[in-house]
C-alpha atoms as a PDB file:
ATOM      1  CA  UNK A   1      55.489  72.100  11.170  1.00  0.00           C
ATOM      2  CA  UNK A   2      58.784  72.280  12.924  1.00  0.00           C
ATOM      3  CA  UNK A   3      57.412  70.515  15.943  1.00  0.00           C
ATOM      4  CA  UNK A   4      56.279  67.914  13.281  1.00  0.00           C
ATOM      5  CA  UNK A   5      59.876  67.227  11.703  1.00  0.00           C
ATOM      6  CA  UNK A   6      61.590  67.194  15.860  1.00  0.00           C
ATOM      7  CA  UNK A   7      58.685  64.760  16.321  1.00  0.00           C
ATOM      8  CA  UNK A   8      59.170  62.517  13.276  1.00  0.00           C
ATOM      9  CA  UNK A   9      62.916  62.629  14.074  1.00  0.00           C
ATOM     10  CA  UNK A  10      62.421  61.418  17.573  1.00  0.00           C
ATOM     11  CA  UNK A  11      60.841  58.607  16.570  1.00  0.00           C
ATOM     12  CA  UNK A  12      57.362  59.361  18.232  1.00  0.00           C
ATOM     13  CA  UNK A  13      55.362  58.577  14.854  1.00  0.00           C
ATOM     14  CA  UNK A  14      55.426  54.997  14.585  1.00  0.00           C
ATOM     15  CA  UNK A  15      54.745  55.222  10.635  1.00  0.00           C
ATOM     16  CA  UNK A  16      57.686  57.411  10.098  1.00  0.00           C
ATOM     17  CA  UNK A  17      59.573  54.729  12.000  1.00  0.00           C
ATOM     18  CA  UNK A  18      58.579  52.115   8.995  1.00  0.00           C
ATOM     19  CA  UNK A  19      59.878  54.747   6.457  1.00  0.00           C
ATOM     20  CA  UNK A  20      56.290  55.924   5.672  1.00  0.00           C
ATOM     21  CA  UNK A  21      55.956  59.901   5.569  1.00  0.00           C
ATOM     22  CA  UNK A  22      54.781  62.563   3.390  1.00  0.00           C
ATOM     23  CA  UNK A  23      56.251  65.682   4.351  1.00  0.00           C
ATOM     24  CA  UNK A  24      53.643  69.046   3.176  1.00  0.00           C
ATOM     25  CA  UNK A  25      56.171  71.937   2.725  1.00  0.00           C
ATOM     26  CA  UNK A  26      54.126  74.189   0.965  1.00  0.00           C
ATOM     27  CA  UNK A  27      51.537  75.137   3.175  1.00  0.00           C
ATOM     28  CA  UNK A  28      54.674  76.025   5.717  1.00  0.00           C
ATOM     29  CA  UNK A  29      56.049  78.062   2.803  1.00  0.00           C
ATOM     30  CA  UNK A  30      53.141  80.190   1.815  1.00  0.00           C
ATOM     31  CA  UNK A  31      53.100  80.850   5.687  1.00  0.00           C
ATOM     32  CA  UNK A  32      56.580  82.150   5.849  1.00  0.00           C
ATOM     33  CA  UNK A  33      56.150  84.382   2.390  1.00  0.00           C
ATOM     34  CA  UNK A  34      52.805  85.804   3.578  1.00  0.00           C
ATOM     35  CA  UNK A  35      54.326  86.589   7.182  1.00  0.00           C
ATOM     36  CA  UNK A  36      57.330  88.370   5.601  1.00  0.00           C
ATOM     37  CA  UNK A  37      55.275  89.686   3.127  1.00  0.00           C
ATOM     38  CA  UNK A  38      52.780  91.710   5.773  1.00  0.00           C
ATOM     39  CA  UNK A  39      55.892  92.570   8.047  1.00  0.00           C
ATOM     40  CA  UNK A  40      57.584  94.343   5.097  1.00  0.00           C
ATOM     41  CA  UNK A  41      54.145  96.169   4.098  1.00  0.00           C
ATOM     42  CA  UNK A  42      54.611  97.932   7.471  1.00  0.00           C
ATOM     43  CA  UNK A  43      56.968  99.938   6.144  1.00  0.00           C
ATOM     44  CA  UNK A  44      54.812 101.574   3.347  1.00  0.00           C
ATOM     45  CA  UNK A  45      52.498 104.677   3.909  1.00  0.00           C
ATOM     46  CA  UNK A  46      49.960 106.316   1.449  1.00  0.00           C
ATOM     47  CA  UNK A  47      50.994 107.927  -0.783  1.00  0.00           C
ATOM     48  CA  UNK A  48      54.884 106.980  -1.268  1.00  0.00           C
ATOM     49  CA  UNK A  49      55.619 105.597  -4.501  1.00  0.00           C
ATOM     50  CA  UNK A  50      54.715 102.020  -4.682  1.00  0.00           C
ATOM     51  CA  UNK A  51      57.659 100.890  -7.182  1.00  0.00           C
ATOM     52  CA  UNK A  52      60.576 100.730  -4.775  1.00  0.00           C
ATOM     53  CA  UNK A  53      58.157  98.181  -2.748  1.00  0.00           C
ATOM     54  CA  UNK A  54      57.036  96.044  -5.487  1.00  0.00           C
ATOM     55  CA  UNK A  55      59.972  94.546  -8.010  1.00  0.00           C
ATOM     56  CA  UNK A  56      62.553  97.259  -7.803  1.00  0.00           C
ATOM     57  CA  UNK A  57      64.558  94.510  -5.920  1.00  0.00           C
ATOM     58  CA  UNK A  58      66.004  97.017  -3.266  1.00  0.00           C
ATOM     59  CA  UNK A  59      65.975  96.637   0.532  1.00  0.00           C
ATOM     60  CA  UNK A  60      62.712  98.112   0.516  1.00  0.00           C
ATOM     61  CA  UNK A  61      61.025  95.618  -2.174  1.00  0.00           C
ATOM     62  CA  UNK A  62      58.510  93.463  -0.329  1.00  0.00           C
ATOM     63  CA  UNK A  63      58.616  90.897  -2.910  1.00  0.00           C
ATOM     64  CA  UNK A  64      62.563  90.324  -2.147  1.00  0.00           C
ATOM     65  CA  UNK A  65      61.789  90.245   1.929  1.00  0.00           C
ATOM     66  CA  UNK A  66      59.329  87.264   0.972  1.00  0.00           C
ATOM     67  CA  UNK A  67      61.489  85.363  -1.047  1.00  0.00           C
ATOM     68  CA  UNK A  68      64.076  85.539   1.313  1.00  0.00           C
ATOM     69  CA  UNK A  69      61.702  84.310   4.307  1.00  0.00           C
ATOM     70  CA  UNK A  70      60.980  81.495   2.000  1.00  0.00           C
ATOM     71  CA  UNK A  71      64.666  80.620   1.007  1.00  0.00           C
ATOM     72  CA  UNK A  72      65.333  80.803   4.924  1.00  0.00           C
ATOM     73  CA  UNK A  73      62.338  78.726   5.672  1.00  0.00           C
ATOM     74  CA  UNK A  74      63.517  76.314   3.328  1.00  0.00           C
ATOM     75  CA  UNK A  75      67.083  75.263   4.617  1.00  0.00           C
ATOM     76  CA  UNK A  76      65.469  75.089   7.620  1.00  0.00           C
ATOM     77  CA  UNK A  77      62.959  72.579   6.872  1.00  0.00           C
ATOM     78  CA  UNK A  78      65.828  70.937   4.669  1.00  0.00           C
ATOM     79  CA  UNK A  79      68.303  70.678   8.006  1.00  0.00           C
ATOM     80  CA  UNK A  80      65.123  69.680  10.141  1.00  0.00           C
ATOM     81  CA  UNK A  81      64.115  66.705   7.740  1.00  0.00           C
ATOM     82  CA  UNK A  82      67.545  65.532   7.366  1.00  0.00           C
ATOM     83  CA  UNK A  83      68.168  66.318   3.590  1.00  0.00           C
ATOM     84  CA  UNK A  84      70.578  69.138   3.890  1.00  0.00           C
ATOM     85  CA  UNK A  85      73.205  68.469   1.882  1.00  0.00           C
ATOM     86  CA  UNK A  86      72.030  65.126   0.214  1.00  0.00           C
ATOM     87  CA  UNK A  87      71.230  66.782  -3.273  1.00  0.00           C
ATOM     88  CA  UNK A  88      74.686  66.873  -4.970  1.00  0.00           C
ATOM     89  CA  UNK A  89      75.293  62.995  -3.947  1.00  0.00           C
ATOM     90  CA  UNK A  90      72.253  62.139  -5.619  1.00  0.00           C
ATOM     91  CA  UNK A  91      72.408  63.805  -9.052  1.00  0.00           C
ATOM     92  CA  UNK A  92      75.639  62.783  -9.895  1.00  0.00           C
ATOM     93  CA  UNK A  93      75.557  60.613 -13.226  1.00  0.00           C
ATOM     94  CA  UNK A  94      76.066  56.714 -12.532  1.00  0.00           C
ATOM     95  CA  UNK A  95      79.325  55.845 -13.924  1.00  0.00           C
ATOM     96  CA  UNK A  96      78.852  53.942 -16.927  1.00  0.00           C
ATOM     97  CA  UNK A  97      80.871  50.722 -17.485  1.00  0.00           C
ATOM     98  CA  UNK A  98      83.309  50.607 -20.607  1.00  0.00           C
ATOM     99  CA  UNK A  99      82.904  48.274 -23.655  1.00  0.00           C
ATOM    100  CA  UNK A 100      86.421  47.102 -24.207  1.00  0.00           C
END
């Protein structure tokens, strides 16, 4: 999918040139939380105590290395697409003209 954003960027889509594109970051999300989530099962061996890998929230929870990968992922995708940064801009409240 990063290819895809460089791509779109460059200009080499001709739709995305006309302001047309729908941008699928979920499927490149699940991929990042799954990856991170078998890398981090690597570390567990039969029969350890499952609880400091599932929701403890240590350095050894695999749940927390997932997230992470996805939180990563995600400002990465944001920087790629352009939309780093834009949020706080747009969710400030119009300023309302006064009734004197």
């Amino acid at each position: 999918m990063d290819e895809d954003f460089r791509a779109m960027k460059a200009g080499k889509y001709s739709h995305c040139s006309l302001g047309v594109a729908k941008l699928n970051y979920g499927t490149v999300l699940k991929q990042a939380y799954l990856a991170a989530l078998a890398d981090a099962l690597l570390r567990y061996r039969f029969p350890m105590s499952p609880h400091e890998f599932l929701g403890m929230g240590g350095s050894s929870d695999i749940l927390v290395a997932a997230r992470e990968a996805v939180k990563t992922k995600a400002k990465e995708l944001l920087v790629l697409s352009g939309s780093a940064g834009r949020a706080n801009a747009r969710n400030q409240a119009p300023s309302v003209p006064s009734r004197d």
